[in-house]
C-alpha atoms as a PDB file:
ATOM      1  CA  UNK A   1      24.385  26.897  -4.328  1.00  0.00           C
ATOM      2  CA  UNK A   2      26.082  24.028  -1.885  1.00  0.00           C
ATOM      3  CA  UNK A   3      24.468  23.322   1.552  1.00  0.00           C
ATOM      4  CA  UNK A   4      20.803  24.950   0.727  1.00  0.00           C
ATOM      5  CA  UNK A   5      18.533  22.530   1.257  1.00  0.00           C
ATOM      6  CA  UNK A   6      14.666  22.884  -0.638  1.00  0.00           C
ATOM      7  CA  UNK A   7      11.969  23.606   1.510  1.00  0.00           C
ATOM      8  CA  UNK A   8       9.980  20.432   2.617  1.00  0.00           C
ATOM      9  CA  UNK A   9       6.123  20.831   1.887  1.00  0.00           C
ATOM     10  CA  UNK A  10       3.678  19.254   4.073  1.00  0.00           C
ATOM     11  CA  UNK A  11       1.954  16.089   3.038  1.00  0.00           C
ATOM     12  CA  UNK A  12      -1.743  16.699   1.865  1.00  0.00           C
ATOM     13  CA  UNK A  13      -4.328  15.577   4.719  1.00  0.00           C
ATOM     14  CA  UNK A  14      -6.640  13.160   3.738  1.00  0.00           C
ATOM     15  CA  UNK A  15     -10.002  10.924   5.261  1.00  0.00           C
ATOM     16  CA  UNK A  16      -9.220   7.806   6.380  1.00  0.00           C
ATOM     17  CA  UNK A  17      -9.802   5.063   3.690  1.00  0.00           C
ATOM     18  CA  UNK A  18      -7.071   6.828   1.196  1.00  0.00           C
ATOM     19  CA  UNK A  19      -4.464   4.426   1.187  1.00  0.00           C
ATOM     20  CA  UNK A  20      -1.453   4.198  -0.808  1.00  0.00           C
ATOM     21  CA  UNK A  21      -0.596   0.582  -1.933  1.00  0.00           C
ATOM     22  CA  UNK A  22       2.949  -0.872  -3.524  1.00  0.00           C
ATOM     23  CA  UNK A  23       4.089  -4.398  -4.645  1.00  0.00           C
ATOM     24  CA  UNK A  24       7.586  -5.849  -3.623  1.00  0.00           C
ATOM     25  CA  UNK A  25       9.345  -8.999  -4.532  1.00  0.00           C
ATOM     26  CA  UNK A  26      10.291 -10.799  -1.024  1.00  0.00           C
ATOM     27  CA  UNK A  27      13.275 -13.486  -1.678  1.00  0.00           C
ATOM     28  CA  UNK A  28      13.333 -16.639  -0.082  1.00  0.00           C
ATOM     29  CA  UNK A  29      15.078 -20.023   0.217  1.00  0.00           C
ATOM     30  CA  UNK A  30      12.168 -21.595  -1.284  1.00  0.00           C
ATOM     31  CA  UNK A  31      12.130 -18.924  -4.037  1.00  0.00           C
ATOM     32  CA  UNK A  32      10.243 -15.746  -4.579  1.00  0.00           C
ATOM     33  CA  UNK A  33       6.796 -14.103  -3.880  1.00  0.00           C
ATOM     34  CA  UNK A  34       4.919 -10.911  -4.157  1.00  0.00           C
ATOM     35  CA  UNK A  35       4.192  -8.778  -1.304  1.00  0.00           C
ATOM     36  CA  UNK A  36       1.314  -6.284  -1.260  1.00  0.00           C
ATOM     37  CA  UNK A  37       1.082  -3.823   1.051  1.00  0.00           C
ATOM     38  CA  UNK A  38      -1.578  -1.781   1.634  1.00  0.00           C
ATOM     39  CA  UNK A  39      -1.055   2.065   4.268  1.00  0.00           C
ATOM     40  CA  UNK A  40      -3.451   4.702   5.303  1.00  0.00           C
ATOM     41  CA  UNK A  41      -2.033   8.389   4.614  1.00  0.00           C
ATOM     42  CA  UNK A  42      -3.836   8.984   7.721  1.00  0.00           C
ATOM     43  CA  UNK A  43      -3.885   6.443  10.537  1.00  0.00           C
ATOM     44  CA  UNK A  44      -0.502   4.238   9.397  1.00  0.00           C
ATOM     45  CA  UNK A  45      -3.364   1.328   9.507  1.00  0.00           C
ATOM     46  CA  UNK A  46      -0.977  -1.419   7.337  1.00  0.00           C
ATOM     47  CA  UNK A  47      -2.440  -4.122   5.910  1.00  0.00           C
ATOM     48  CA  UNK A  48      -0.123  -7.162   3.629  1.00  0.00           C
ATOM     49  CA  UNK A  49      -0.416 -10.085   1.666  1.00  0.00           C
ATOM     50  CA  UNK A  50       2.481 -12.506  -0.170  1.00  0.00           C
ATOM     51  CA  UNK A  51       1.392 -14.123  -3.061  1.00  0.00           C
ATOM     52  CA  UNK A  52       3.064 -16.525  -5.327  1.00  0.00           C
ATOM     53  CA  UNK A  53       2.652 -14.112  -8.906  1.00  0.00           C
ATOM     54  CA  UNK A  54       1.427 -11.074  -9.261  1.00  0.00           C
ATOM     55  CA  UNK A  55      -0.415  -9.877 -11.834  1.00  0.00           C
ATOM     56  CA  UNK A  56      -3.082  -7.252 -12.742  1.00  0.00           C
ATOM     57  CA  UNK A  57      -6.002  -9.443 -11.773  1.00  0.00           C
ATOM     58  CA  UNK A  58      -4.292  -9.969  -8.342  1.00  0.00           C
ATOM     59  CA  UNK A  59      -3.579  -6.524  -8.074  1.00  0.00           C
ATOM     60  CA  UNK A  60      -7.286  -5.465  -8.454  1.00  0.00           C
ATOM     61  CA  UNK A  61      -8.524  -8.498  -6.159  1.00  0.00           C
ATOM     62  CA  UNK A  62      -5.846  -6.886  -3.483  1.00  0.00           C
ATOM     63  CA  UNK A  63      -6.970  -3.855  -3.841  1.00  0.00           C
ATOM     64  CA  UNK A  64     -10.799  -4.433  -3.080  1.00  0.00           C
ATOM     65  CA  UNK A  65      -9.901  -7.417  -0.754  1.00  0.00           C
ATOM     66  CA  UNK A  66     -12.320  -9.020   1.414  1.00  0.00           C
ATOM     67  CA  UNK A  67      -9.673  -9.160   4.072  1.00  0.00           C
ATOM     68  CA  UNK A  68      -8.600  -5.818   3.967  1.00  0.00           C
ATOM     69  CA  UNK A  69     -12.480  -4.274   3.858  1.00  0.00           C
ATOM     70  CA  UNK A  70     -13.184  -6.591   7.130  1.00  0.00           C
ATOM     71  CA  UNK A  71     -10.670  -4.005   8.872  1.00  0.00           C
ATOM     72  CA  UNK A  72     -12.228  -1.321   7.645  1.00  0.00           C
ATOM     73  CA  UNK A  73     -15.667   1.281   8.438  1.00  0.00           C
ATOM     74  CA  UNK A  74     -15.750   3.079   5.647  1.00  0.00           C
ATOM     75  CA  UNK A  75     -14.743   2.970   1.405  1.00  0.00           C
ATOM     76  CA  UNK A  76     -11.070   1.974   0.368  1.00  0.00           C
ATOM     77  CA  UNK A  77      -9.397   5.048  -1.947  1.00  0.00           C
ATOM     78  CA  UNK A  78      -6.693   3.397  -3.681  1.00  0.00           C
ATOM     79  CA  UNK A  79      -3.489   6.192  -4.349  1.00  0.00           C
ATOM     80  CA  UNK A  80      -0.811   3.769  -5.869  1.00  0.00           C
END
């Protein structure tokens, strides 16, 4: 059927501390680097990082950063 649009569903609600967290490759004129980013499904809080490579070990140090804790009252929830 043309022009029926699906029904949007609502996001699921969730604590603060659930945050969903995605890699990009940033282009530059001195080359290339890695840009984590790091958003709370709940409060927008953003938090981001460039790095040279990324890799699975930076991933994981990213992902339970000392930075990114400082901000932060209560336990990081990862939801890549």
């Amino acid at each position: 059927m043309e022009g029926v649009k699906p029904k949007r569903k609502k996001f699921d609600s969730y604590p603060i501390g659930f945050f969903h967290i995605d890699l990009v490759e940033v282009r530059t004129a001195e080359g290339k680097l890695d840009l984590f980013v790091a958003i709370d499904r709940t409060s927008k809080f953003a938090f981001a990082q460039l790095i040279e490579r990324a890799g699975t070990r930076a991933a994981s140090s990213f992902s339970g950063s000392e930075h990114l804790n400082a901000y932060l009252l209560g336990t990081i929830h990862p939801c890549m």
